[in-house]
N, C-alpha and C. Protein backbone atom coordinates (compact mmCIF):
# COMPACT_ATOMS: atom_id res chain seq x y z
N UNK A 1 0.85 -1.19 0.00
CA UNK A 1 0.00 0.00 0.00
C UNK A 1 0.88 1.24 0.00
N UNK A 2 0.73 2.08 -0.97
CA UNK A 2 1.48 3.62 -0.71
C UNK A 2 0.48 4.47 -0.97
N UNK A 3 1.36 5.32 -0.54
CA UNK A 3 0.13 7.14 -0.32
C UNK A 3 0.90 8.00 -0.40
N UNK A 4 0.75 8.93 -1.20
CA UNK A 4 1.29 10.42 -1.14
C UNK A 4 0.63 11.44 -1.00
N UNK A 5 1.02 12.07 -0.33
CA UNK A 5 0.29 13.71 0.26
C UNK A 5 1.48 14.45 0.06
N UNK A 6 0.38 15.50 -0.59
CA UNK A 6 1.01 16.66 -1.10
C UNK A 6 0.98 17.63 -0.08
N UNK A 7 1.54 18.95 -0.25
CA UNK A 7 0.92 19.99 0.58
C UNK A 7 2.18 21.42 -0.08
N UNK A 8 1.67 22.22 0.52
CA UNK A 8 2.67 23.81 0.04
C UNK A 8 1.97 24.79 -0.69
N UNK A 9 0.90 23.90 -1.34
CA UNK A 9 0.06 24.75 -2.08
C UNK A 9 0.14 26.10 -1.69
N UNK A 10 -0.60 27.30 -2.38
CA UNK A 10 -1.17 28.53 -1.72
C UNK A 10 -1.47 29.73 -3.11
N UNK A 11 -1.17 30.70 -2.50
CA UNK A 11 -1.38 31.80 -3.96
C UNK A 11 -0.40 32.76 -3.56
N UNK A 12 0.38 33.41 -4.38
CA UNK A 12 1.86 33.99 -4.32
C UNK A 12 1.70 34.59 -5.67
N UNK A 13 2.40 35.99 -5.41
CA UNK A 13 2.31 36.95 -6.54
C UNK A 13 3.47 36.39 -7.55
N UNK A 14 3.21 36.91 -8.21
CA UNK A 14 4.14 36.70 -9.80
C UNK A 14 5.90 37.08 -9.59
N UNK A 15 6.72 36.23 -9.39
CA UNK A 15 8.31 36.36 -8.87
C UNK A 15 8.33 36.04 -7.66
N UNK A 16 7.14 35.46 -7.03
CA UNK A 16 7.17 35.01 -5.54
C UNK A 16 8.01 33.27 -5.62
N UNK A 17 8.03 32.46 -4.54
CA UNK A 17 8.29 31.48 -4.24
C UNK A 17 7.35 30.54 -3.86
N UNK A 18 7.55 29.29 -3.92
CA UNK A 18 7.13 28.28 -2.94
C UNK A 18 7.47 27.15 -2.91
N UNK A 19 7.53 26.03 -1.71
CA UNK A 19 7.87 24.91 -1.71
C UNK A 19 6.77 23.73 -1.73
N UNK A 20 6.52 22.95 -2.92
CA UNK A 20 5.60 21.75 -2.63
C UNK A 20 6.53 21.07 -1.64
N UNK A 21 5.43 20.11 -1.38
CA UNK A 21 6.28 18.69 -0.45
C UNK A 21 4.95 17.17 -1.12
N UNK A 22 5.64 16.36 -0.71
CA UNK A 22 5.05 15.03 -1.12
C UNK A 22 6.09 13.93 -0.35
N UNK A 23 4.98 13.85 0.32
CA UNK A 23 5.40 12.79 1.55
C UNK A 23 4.82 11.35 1.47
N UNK A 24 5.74 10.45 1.18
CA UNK A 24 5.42 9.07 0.72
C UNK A 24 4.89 8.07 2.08
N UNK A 25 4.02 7.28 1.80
CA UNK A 25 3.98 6.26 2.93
C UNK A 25 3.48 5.06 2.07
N UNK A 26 4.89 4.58 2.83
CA UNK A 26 4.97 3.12 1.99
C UNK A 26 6.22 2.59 2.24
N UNK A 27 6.65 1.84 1.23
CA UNK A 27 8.18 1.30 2.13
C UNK A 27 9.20 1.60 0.85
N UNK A 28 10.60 1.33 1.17
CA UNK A 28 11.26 1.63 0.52
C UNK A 28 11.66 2.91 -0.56
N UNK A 29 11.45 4.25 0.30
CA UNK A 29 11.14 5.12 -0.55
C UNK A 29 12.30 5.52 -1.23
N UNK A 30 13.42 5.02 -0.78
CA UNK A 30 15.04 5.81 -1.43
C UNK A 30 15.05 5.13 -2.37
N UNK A 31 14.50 3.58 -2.90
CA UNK A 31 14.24 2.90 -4.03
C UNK A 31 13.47 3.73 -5.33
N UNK A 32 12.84 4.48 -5.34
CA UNK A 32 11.68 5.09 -6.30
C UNK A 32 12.30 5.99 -6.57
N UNK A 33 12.18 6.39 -7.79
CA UNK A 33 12.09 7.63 -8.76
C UNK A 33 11.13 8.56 -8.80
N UNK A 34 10.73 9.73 -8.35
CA UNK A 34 9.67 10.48 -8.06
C UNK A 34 9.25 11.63 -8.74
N UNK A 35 8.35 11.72 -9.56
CA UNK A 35 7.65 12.87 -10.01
C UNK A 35 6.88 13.82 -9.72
N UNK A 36 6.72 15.12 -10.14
CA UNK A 36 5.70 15.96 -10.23
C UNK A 36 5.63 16.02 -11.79
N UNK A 37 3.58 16.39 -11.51
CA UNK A 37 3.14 16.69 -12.81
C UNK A 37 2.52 17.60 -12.65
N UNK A 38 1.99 18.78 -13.46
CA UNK A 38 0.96 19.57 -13.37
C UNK A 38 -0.42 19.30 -14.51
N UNK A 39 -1.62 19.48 -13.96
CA UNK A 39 -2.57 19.29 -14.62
C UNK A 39 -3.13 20.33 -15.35
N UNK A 40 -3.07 20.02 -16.30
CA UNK A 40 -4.08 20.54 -17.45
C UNK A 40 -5.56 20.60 -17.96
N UNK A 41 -6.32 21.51 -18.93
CA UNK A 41 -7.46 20.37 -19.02
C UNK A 41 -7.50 19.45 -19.34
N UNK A 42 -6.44 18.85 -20.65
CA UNK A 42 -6.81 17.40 -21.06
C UNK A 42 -5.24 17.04 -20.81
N UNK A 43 -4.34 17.21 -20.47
CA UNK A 43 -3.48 16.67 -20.40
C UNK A 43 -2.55 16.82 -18.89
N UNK A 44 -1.46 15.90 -18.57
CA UNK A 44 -0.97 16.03 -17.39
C UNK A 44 0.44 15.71 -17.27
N UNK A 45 1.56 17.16 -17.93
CA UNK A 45 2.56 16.82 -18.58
C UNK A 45 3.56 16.91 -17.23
N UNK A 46 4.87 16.21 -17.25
CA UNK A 46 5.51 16.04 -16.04
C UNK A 46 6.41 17.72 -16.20
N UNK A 47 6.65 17.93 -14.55
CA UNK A 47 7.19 19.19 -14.38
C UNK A 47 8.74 19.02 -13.75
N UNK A 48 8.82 17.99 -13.09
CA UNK A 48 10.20 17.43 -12.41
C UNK A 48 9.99 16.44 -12.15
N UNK A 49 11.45 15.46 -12.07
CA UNK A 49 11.55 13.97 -11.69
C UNK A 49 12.81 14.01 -10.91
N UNK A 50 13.07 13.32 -10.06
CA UNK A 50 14.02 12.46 -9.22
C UNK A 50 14.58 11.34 -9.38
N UNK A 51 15.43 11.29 -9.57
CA UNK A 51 15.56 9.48 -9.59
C UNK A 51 15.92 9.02 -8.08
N UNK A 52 16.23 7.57 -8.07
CA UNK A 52 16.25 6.89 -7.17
C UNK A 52 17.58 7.89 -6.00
N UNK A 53 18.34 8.10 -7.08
CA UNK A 53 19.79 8.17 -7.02
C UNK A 53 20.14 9.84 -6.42
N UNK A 54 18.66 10.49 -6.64
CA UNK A 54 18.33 11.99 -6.30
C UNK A 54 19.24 12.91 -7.37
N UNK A 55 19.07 12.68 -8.82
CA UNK A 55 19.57 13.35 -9.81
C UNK A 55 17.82 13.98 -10.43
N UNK A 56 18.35 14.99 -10.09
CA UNK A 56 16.67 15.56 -10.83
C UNK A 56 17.07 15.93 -12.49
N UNK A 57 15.70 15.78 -13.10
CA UNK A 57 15.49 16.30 -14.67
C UNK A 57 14.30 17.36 -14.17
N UNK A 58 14.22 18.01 -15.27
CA UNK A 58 12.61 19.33 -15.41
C UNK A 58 12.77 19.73 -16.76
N UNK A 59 11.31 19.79 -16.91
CA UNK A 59 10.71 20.51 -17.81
C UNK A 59 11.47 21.59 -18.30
N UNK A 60 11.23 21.79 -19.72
CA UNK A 60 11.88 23.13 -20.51
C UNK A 60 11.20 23.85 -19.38
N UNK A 61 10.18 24.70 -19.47
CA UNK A 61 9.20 25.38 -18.93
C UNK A 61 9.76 25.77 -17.59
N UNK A 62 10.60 25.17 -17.26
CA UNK A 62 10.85 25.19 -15.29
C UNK A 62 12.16 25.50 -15.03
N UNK A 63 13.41 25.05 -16.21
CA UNK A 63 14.41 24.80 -15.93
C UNK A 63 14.99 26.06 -15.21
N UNK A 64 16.03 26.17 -14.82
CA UNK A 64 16.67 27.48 -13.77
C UNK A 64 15.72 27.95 -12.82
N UNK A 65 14.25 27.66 -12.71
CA UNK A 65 13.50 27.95 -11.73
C UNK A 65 13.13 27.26 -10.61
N UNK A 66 12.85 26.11 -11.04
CA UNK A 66 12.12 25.14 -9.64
C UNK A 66 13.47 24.31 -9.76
N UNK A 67 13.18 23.77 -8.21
CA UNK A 67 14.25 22.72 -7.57
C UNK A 67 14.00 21.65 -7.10
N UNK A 68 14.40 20.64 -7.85
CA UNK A 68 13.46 19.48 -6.91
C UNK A 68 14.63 18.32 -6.03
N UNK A 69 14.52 18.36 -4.88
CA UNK A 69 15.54 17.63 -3.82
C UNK A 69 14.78 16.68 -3.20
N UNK A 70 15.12 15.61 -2.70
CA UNK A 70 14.54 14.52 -1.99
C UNK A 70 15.66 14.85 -0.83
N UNK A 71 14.35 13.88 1.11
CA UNK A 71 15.20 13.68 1.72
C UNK A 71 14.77 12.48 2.01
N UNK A 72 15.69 11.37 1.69
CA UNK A 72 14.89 9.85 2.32
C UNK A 72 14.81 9.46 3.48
N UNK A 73 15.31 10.33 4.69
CA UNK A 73 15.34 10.30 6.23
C UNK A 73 13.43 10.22 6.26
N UNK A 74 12.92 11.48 5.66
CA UNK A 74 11.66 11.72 5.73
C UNK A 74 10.65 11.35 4.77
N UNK A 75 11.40 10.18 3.40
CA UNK A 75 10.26 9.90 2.70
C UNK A 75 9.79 10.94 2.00
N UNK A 76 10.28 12.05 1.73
CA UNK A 76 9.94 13.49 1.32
C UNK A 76 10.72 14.09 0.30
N UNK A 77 9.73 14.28 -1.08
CA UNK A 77 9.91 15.33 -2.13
C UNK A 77 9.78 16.44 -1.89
N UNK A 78 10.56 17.38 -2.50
CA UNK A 78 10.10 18.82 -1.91
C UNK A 78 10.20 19.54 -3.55
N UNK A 79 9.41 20.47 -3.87
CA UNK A 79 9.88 21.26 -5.32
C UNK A 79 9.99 22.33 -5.07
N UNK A 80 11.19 23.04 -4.92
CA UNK A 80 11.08 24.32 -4.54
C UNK A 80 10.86 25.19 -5.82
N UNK A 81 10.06 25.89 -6.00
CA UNK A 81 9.23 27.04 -7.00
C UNK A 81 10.22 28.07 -7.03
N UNK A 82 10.70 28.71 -7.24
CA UNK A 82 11.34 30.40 -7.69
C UNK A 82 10.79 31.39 -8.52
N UNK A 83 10.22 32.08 -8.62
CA UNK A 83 10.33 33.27 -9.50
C UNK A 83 9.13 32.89 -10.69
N UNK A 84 8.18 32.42 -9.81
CA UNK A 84 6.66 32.30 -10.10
C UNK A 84 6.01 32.91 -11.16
N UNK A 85 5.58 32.07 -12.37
CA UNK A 85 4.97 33.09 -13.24
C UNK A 85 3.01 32.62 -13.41
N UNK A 86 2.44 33.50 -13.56
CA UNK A 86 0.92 33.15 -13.85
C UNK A 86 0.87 32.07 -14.49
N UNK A 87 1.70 31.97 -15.18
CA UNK A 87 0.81 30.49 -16.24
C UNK A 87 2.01 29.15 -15.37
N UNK A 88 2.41 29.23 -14.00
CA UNK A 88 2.79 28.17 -13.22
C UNK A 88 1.30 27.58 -12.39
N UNK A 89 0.79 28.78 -12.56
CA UNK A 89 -0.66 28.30 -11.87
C UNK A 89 -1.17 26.80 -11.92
N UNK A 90 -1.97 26.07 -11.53
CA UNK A 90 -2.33 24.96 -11.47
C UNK A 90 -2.42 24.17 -10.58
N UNK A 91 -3.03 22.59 -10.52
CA UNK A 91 -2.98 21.85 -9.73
C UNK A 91 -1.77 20.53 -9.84
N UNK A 92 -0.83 20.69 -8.77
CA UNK A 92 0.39 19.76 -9.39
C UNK A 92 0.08 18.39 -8.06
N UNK A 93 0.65 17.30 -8.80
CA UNK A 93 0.30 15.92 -8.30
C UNK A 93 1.71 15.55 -8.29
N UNK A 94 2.15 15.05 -7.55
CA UNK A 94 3.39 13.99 -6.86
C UNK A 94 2.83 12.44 -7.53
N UNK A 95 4.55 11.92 -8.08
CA UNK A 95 3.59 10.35 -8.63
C UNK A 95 4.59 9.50 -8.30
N UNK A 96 4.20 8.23 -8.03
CA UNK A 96 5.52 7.44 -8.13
C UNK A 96 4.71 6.17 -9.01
N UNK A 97 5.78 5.37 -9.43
CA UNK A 97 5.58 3.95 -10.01
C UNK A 97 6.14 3.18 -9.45
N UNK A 98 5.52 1.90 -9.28
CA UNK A 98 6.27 0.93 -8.59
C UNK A 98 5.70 -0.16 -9.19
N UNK A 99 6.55 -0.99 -10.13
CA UNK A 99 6.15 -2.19 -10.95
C UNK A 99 4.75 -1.65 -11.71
N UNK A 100 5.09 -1.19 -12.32
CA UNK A 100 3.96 -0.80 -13.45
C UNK A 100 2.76 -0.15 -12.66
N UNK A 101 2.83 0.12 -11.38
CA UNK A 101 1.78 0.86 -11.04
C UNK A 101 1.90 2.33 -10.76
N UNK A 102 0.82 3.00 -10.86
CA UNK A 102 0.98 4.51 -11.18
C UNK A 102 0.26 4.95 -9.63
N UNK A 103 1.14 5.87 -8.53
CA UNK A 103 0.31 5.97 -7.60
C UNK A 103 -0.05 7.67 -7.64
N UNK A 104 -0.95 8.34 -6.81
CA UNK A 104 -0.82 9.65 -7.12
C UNK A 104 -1.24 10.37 -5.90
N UNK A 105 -0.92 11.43 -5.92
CA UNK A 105 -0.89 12.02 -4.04
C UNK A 105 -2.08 12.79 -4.27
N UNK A 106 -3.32 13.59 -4.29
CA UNK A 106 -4.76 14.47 -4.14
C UNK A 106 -4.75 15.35 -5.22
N UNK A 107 -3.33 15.99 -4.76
CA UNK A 107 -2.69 17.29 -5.38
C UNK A 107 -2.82 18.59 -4.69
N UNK A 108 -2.01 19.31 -5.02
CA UNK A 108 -1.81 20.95 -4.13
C UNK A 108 -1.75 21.92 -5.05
N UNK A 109 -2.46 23.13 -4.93
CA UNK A 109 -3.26 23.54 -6.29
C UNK A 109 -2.05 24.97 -5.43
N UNK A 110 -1.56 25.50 -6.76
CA UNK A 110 -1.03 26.95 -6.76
C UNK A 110 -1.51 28.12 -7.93
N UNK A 111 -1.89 29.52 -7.14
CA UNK A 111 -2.32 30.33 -7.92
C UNK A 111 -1.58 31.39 -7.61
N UNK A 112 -0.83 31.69 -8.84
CA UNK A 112 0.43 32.77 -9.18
C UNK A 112 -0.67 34.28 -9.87
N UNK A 113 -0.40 35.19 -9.15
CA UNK A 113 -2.05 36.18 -9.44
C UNK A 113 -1.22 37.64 -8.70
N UNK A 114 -1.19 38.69 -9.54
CA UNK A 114 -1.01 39.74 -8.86
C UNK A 114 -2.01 40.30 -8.33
């Protein structure tokens, strides 16, 4: 059984900051490779990944801005946001896979709004 919860959400002006988090429960979390995605209307394209190994990739869209670090003491993704633009807005979901299964955390909705 795993579960992820998100949280950090909020609303922050345009060049503001913020930190998601996604906190795993389940076992073996330094094993997994960990994503964020943000949702769209019809689509739900990835925004950062982790690997096992804590080498992050990101999105064109993100690069030099967000940060994404794992700490496996705490089972915990964190994405740190920088320099916030309106169209970062959205609802972003934490994912992991584990043997072909796709798990997904509620999601934590951010609105970038002067």
């Amino acid at each position: 059984q795993v579960q992820l919860v998100e949280s950090g959400g909020g609303v922050v002006r345009p060049g503001g900051s913020l930190t998601l988090s996604c906190e795993f429960f389940g076992t073996r979390f330094s094993e997994h490779g960990m994503t964020w995605y943000r949702q769209y209307s019809t689509s739900r394209p990835m925004v950062a990944r982790i690997s096992a190994a804590g080498n992050p990739s990101y999105a064109d869209a993100v690069k030099g801005r967000f940060t994404l670090s794992r700490d496996n003491a705490k089972s915990t993704t964190y994405l740190q946001m920088d320099n916030l633009k309106p169209e970062d807005s959205g609802l972003y979901f934490c994912n992991v896979r584990i043997t072909d299964t796709d798990y997904w955390g509620q999601g934590t909705q951010i609105i970038v709004s002067s």
